[in-house]
N, C-alpha and C. Protein backbone atom coordinates (compact mmCIF):
# COMPACT_ATOMS: atom_id res chain seq x y z
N UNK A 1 -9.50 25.13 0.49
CA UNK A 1 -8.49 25.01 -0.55
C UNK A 1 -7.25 24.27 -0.03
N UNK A 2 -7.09 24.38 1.09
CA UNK A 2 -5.59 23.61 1.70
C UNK A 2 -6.19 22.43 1.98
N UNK A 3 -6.98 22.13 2.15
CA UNK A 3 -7.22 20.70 2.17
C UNK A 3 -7.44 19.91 0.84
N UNK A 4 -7.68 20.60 -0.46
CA UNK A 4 -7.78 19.85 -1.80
C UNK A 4 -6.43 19.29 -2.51
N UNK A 5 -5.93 20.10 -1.55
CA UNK A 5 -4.29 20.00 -2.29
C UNK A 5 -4.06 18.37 -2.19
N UNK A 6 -3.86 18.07 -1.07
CA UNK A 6 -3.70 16.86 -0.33
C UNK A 6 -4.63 15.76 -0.86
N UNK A 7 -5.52 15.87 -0.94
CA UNK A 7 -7.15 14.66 -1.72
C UNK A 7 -6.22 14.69 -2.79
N UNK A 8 -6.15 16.16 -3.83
CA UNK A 8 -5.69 15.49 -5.08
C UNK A 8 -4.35 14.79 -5.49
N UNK A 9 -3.76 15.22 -4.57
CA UNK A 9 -2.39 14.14 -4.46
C UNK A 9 -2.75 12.70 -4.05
N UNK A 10 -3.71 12.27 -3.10
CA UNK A 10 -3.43 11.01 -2.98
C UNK A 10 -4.30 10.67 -4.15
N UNK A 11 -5.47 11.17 -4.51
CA UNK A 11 -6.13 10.54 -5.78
C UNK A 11 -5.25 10.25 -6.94
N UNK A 12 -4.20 11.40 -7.22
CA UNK A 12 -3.29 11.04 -8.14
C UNK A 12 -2.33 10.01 -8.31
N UNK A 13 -1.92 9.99 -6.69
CA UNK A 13 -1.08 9.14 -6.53
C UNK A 13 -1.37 7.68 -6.73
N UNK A 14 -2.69 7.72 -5.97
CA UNK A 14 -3.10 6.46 -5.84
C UNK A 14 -3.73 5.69 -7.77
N UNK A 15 -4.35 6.79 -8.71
CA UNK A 15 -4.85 6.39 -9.60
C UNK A 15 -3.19 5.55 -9.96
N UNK A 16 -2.10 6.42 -10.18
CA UNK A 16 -0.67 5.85 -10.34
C UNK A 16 -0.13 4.47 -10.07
N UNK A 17 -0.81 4.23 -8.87
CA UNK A 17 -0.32 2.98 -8.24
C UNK A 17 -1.09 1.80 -9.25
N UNK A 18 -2.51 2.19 -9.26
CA UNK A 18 -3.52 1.39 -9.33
C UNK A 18 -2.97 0.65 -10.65
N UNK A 19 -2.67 1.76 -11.51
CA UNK A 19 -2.03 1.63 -13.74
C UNK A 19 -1.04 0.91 -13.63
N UNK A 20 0.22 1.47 -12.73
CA UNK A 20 1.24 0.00 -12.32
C UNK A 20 1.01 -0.95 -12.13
N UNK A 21 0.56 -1.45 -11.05
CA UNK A 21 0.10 -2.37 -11.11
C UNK A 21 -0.68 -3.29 -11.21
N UNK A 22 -1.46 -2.68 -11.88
CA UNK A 22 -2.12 -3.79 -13.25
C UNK A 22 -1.41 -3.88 -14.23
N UNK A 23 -0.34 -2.95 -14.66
CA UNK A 23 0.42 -3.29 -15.79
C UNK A 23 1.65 -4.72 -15.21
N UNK A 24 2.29 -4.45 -14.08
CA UNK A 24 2.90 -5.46 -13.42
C UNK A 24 2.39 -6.64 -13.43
N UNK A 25 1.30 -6.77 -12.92
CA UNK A 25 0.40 -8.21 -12.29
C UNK A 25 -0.02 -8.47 -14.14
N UNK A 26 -0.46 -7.77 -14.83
CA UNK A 26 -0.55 -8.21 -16.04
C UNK A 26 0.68 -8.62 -17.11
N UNK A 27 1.38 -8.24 -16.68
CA UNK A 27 2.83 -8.88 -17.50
C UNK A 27 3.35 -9.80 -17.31
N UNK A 28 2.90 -9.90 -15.71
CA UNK A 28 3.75 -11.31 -15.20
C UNK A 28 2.40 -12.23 -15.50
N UNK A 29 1.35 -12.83 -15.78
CA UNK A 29 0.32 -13.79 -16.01
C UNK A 29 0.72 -13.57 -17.67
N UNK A 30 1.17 -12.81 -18.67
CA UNK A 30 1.23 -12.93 -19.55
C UNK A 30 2.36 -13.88 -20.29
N UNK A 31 3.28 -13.14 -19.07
CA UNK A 31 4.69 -13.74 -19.96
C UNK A 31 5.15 -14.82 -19.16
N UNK A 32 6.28 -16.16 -19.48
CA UNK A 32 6.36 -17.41 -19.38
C UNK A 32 7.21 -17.75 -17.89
N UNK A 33 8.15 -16.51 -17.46
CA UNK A 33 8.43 -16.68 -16.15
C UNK A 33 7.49 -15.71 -15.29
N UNK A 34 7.87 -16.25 -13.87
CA UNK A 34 6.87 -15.43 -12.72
C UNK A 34 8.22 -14.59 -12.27
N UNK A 35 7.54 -13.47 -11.86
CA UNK A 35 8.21 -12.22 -11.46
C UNK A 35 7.70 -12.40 -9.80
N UNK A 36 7.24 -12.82 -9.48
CA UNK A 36 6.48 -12.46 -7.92
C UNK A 36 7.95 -13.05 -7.27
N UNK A 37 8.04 -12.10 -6.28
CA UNK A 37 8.68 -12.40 -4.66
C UNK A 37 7.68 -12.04 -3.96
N UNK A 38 6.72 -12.72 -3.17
CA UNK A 38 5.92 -12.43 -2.73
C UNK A 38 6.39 -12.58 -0.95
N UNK A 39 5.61 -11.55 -0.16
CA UNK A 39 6.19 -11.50 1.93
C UNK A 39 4.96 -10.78 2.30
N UNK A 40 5.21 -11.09 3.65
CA UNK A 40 4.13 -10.77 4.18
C UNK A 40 4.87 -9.31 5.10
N UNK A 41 4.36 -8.27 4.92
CA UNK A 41 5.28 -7.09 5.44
C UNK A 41 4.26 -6.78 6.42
N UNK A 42 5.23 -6.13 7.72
CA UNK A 42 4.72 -5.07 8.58
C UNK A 42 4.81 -3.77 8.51
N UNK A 43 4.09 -3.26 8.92
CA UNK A 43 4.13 -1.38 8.88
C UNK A 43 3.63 -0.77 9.35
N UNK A 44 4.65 -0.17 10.44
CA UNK A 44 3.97 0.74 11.43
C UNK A 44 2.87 1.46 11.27
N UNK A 45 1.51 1.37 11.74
CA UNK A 45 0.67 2.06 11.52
C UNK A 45 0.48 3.01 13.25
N UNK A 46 1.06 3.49 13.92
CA UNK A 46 0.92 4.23 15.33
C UNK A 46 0.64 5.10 14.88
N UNK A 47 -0.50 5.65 15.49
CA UNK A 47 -1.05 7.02 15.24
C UNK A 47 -2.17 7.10 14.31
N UNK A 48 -2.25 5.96 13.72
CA UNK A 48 -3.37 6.46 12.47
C UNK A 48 -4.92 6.23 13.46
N UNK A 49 -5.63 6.93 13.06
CA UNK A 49 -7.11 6.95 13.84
C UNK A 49 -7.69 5.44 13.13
N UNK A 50 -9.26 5.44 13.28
CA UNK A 50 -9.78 4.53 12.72
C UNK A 50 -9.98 4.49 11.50
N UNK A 51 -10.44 5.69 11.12
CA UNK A 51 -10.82 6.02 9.66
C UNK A 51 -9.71 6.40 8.76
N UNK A 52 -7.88 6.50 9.54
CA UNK A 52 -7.16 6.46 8.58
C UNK A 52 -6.80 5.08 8.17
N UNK A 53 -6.85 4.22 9.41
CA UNK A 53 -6.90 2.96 9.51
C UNK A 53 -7.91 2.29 7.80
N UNK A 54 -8.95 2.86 8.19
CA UNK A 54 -9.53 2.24 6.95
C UNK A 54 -9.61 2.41 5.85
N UNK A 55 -9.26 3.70 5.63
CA UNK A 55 -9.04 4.11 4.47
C UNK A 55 -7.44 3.27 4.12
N UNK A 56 -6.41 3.08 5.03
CA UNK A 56 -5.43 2.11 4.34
C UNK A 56 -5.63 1.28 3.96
N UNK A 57 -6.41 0.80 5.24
CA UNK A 57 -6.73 -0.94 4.25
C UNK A 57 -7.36 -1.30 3.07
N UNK A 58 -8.51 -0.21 2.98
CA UNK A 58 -9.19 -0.03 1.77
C UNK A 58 -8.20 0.18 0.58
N UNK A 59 -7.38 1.17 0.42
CA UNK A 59 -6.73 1.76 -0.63
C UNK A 59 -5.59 0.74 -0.94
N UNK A 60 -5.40 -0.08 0.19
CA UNK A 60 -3.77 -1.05 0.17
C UNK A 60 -4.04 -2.30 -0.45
N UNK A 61 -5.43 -2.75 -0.33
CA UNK A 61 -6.64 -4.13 -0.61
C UNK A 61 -6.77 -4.06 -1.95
N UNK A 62 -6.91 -2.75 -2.54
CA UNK A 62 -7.54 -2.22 -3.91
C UNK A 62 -6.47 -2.11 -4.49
N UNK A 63 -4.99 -2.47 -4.66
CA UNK A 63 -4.19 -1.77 -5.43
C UNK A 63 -3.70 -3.59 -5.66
N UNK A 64 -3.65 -3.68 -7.27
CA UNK A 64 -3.47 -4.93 -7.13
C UNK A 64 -1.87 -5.29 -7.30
N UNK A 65 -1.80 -6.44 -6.57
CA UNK A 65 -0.57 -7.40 -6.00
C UNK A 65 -0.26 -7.10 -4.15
N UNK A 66 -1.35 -6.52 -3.84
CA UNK A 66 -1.13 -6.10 -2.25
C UNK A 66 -2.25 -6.32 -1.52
N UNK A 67 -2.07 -6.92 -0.49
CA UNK A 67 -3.83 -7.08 0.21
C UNK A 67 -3.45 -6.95 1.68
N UNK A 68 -4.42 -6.20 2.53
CA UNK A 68 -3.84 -5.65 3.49
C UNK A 68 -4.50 -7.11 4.07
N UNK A 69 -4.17 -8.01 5.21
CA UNK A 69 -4.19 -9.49 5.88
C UNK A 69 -4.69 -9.19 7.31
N UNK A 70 -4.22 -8.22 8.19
CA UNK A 70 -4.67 -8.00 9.31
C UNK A 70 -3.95 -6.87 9.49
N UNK A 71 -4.72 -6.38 11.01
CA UNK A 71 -4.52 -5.69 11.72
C UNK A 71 -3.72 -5.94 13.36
N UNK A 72 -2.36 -5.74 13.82
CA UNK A 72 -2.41 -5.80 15.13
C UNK A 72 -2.18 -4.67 16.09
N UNK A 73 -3.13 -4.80 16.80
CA UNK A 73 -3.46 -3.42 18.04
C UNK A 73 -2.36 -3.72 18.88
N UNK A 74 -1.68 -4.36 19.63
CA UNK A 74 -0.97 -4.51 20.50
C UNK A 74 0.53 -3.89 19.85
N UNK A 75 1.15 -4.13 18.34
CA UNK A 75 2.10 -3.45 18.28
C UNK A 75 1.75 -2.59 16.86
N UNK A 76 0.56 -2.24 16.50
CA UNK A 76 0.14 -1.01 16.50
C UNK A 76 0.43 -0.89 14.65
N UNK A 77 0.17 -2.65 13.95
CA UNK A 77 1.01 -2.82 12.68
C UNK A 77 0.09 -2.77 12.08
N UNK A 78 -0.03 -2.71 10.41
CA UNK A 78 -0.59 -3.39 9.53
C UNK A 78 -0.17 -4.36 8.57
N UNK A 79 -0.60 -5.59 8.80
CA UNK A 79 0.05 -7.19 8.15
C UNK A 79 -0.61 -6.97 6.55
N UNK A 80 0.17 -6.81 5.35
CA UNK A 80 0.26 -6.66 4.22
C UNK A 80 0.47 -7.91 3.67
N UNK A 81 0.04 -8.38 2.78
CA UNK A 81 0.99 -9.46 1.75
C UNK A 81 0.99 -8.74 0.65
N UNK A 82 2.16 -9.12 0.01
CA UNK A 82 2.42 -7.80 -1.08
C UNK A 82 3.27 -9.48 -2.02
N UNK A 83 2.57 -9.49 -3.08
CA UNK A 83 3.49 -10.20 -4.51
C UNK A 83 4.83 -9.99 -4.77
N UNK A 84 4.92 -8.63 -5.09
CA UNK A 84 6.33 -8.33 -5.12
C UNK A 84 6.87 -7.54 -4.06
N UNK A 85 6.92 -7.79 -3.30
CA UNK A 85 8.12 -7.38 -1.97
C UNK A 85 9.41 -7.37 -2.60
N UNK A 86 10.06 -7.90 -3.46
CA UNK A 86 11.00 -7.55 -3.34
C UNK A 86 12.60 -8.52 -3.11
N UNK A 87 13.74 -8.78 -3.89
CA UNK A 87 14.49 -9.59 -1.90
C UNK A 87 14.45 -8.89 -0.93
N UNK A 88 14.17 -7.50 -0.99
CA UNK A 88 14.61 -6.83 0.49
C UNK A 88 13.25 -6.10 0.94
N UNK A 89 12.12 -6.98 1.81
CA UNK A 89 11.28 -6.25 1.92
C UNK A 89 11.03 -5.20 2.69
N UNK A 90 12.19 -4.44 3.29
CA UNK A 90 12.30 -3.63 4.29
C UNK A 90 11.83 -2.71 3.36
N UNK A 91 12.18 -2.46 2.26
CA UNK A 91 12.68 -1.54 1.32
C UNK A 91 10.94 -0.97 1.19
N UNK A 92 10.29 -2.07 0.83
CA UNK A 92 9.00 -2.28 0.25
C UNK A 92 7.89 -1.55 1.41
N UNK A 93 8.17 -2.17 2.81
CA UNK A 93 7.60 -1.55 4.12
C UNK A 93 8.28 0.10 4.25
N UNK A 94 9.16 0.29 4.36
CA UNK A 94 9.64 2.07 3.55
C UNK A 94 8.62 2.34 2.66
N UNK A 95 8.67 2.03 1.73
CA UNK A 95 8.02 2.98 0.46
C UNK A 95 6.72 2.86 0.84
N UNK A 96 5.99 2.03 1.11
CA UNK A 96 4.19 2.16 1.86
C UNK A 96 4.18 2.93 2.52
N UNK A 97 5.21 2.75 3.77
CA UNK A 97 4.97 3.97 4.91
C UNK A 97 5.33 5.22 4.64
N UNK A 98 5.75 5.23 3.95
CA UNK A 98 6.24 7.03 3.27
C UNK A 98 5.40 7.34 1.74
N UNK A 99 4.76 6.69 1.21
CA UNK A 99 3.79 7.06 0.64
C UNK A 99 2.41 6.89 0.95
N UNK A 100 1.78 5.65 0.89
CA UNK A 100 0.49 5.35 1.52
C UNK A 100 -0.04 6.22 2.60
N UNK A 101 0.68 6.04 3.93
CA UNK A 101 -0.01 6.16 4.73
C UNK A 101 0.57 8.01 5.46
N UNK A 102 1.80 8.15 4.30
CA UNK A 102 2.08 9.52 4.92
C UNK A 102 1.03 10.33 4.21
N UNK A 103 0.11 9.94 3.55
CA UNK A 103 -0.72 10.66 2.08
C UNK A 103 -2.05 10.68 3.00
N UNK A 104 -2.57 9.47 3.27
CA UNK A 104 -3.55 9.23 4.13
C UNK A 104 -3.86 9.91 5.42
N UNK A 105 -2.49 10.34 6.02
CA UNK A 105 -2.80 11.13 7.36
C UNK A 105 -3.04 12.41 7.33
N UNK A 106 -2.39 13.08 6.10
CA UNK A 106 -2.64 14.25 5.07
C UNK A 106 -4.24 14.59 4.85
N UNK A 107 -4.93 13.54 4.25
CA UNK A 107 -6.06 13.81 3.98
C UNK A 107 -7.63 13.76 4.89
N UNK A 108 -7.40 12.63 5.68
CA UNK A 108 -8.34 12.13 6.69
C UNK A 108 -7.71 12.82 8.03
């Protein structure tokens, strides 16, 4: 039971992400200006195993306007390109790492 808690939060969370943005990425192909600030963000990934590892990339790949680009082992990141970053993509690398992957270490 303490472990369902956690699955159904990120399932929730994540179904959440998924409805945004398709509603986002679909508004902006609809309507006549582009909304994208698009960057390529880093984010600490230290500590995550393999399989939390993949489950990010999986879940970060699948959420559209974000595609996880690489992996680097030496400083321990995950290379994102994200559409809308933002002007301030610090902001954007915050909110992944405190949702995504704080959800992910939760569950796996």
């Amino acid at each position: 039971m303490k472990r369902l808690i956690p699955i159904l939060d990120l399932a929730l969370f994540y179904l959440k992400e998924v409805l945004f943005s398709n509603l986002k990425v679909a508004a902006d192909i609809l309507t006549p200006q582009h909304l994208m600030e698009p960057a390529m963000l880093r984010i600490d990934a230290s500590g995550l195993s393999n399989r939390q590892l993949c489950a990010a990339n999986n879940l970060i790949t699948m959420t559209p306007g974000t595609l996880c680009a690489d992996y680097d082992p030496e400083t321990q990141e995950l290379i994102i390109h994200a559409m809308y970053a933002g002007s301030n993509p610090s902001e954007q690398e915050d909110l992944i790492y405190n949702t995504y992957l704080k959800k992910i270490r939760h569950v796996f």
